[in-house]
N, C-alpha and C. Protein backbone atom coordinates (compact mmCIF):
# COMPACT_ATOMS: atom_id res chain seq x y z
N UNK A 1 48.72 -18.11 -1.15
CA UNK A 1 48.39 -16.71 -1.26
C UNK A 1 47.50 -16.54 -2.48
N UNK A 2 46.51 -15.70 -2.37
CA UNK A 2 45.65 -15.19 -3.49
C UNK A 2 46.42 -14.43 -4.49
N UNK A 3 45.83 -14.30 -5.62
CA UNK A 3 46.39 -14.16 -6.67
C UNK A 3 45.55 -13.61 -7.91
N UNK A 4 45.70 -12.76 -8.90
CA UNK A 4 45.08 -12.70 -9.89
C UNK A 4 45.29 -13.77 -11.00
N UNK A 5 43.91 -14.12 -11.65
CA UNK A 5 44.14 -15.30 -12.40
C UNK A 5 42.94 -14.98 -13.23
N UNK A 6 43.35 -15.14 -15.03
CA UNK A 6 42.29 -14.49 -15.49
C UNK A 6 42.64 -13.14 -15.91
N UNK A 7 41.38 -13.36 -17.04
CA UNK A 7 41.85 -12.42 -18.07
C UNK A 7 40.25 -11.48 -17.18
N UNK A 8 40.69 -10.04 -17.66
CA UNK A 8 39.97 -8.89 -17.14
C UNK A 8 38.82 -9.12 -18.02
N UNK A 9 38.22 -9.27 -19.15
CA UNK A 9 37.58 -9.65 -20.08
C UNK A 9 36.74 -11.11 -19.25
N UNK A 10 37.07 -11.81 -18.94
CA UNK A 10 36.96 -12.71 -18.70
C UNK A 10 36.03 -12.49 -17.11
N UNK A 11 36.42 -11.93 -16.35
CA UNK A 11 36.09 -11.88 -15.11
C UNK A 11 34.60 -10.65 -15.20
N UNK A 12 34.84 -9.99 -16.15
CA UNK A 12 33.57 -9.00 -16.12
C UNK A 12 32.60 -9.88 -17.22
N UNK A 13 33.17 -10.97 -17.85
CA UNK A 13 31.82 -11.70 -18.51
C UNK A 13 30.99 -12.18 -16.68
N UNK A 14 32.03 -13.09 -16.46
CA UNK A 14 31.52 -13.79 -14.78
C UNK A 14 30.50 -13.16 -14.55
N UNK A 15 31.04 -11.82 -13.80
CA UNK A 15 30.17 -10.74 -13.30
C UNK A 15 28.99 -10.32 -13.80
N UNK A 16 28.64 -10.45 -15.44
CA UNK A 16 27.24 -9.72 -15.92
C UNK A 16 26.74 -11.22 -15.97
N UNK A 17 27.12 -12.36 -16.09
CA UNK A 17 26.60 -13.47 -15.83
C UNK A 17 25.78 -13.64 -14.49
N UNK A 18 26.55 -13.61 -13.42
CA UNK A 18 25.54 -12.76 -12.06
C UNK A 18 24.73 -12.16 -12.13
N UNK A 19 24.70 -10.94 -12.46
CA UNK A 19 23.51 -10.47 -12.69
C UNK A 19 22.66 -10.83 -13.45
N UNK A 20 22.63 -11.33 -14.36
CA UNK A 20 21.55 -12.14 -15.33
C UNK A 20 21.01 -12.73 -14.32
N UNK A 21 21.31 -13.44 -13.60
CA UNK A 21 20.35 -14.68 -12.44
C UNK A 21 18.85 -13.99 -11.76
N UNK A 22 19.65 -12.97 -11.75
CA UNK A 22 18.16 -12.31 -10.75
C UNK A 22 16.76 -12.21 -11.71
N UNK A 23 16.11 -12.50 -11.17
CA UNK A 23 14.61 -12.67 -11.44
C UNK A 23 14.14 -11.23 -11.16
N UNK A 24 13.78 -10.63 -11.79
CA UNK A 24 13.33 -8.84 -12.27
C UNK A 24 11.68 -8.98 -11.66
N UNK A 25 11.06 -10.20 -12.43
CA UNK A 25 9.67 -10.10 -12.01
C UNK A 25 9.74 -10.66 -10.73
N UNK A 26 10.29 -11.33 -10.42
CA UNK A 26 9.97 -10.97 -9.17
C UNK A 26 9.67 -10.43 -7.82
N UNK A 27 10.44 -9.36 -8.20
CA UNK A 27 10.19 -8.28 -7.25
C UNK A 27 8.98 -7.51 -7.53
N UNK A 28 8.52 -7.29 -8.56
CA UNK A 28 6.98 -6.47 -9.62
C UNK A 28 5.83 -7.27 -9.20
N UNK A 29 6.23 -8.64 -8.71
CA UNK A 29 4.88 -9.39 -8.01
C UNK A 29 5.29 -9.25 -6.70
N UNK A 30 6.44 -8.96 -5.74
CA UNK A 30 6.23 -8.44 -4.69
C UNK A 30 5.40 -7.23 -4.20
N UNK A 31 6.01 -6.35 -5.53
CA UNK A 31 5.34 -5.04 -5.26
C UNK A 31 3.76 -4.37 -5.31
N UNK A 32 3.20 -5.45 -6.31
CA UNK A 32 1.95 -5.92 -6.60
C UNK A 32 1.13 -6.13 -5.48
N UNK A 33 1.88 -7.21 -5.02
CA UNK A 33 1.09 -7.95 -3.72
C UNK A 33 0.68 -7.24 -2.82
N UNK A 34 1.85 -6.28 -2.46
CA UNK A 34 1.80 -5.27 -1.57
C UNK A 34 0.88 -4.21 -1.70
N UNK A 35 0.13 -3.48 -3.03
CA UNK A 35 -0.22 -2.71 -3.32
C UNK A 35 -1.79 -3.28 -3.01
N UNK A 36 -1.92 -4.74 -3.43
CA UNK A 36 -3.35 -5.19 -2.98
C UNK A 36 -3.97 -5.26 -1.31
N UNK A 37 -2.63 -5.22 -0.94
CA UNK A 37 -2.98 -5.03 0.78
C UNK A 37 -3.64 -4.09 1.45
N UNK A 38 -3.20 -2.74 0.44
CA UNK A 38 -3.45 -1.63 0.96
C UNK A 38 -4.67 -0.92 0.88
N UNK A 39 -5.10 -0.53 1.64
CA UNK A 39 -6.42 0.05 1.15
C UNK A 39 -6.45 2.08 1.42
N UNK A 40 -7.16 2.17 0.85
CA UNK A 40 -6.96 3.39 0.52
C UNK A 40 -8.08 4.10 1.80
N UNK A 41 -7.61 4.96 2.25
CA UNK A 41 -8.48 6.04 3.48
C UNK A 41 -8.92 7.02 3.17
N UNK A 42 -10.19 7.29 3.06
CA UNK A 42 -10.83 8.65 3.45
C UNK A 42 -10.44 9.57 4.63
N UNK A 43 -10.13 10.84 4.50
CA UNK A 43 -10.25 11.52 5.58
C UNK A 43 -11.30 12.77 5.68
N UNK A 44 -11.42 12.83 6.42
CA UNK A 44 -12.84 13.15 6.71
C UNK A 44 -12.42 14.77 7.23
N UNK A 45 -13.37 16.17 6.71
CA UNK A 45 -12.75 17.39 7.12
C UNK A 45 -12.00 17.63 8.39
N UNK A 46 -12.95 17.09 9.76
CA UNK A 46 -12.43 17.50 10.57
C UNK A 46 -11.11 16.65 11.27
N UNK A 47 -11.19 15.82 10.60
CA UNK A 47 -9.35 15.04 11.12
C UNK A 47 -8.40 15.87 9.77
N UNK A 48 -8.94 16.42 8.85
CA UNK A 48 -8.00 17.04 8.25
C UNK A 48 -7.66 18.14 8.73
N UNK A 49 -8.63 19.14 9.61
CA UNK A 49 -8.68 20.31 10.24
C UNK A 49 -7.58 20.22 11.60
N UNK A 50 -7.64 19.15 12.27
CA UNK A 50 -7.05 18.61 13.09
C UNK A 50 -5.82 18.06 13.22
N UNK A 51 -5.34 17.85 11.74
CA UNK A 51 -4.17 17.60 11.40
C UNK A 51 -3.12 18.87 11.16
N UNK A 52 -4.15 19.83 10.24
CA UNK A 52 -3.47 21.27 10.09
C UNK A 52 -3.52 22.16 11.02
N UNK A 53 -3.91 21.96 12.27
CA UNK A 53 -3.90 22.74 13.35
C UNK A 53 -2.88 22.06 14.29
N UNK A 54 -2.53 20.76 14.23
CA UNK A 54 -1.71 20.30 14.45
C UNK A 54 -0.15 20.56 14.29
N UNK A 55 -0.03 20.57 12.52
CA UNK A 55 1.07 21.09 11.68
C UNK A 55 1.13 22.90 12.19
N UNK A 56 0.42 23.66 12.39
CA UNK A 56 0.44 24.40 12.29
C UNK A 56 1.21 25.14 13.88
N UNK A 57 0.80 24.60 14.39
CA UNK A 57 1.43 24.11 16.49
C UNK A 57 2.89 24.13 16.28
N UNK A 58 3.15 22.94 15.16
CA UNK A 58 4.62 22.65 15.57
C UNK A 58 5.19 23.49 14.60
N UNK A 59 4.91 24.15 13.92
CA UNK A 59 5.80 25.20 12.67
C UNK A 59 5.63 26.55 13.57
N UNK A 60 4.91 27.20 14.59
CA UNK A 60 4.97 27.95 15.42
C UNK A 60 5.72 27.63 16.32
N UNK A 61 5.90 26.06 17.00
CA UNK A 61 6.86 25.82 18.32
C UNK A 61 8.07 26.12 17.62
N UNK A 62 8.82 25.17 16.72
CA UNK A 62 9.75 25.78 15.32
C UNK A 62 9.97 27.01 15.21
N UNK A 63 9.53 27.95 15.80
CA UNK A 63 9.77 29.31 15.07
C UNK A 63 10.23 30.20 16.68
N UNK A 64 9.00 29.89 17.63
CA UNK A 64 9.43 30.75 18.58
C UNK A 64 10.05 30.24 20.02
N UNK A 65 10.43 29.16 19.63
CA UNK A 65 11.45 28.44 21.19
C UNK A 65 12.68 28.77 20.75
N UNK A 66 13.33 28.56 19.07
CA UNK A 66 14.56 28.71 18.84
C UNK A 66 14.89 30.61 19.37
N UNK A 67 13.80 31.36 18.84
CA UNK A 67 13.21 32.65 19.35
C UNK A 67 14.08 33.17 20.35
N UNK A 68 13.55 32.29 21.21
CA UNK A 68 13.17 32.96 22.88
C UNK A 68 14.72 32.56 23.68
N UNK A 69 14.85 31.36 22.92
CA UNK A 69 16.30 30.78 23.34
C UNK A 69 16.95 31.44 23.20
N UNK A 70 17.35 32.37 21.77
CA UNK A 70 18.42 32.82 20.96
C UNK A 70 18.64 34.33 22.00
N UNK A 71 17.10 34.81 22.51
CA UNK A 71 17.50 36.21 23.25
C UNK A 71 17.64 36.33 24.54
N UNK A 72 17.28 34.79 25.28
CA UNK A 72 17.89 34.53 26.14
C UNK A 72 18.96 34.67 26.51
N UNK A 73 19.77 34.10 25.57
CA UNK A 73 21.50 33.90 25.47
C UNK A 73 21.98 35.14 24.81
N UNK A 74 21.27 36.26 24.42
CA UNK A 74 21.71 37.32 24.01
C UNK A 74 21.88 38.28 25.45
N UNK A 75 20.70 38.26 25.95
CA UNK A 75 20.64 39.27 26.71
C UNK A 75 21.55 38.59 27.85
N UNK A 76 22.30 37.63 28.15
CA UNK A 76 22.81 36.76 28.84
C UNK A 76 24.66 37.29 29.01
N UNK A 77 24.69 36.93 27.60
CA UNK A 77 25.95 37.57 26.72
C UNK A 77 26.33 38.99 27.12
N UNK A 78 25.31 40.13 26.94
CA UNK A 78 25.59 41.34 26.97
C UNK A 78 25.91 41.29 28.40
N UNK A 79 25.40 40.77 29.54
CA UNK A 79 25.35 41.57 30.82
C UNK A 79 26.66 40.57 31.31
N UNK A 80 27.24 39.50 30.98
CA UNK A 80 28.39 39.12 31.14
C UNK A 80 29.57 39.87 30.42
N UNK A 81 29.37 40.30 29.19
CA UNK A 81 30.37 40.86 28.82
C UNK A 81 30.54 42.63 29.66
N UNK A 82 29.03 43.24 30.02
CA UNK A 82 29.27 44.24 30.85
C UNK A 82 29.70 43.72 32.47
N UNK A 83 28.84 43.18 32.73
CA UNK A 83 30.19 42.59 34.07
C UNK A 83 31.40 42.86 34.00
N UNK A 84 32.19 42.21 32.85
CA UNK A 84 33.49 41.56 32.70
C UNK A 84 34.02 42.75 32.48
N UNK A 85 33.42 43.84 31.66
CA UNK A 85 34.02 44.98 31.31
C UNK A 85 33.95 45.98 32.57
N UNK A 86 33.03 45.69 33.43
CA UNK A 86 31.92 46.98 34.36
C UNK A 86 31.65 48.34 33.77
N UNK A 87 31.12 47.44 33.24
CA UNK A 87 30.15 49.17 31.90
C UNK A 87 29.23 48.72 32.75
N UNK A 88 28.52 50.44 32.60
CA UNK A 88 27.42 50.48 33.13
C UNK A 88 25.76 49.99 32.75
């Protein structure tokens, strides 16, 4: 059976000993590398125009489907609950 063994002192030296191992730069020349890959894009007015007419589509679909839905199910609501009641 497992067991504690070892002083608490002792087991958190272990532990920052671990972490010491890792190599820091190395990841800073990953990130490097990566940054040389990339190249940077011009966009040009009318793909920007095209983009915001784009954005602009779906922040209107966003606005008036939830809309149309919501009074759907309103006006849906009322004439079931007048049914149910037989109000006129």
């Amino acid at each position: 059976m497992g067991g504690y063994y070892g002083s608490p002192a002792t087991i958190l030296k272990n532990n920052r000993n671990l972490l010491k191992k890792h190599d820091r730069n190395k990841w800073k020349n990953l990130q490097t590398s990566y940054r040389k890959e990339l190249k940077e894009k011009e966009a040009s007015p009318e793909l920007l125009a095209e983009i915001r007419k784009k954005f602009q589509r779906q922040r209107r679909n966003n606005i008036i489907i939830p809309l149309v839905l919501t009074l759907i199910f309103a006006f849906l609501f009322y004439f079931g609950i007048a049914y149910y009641f037989n109000l006129p």
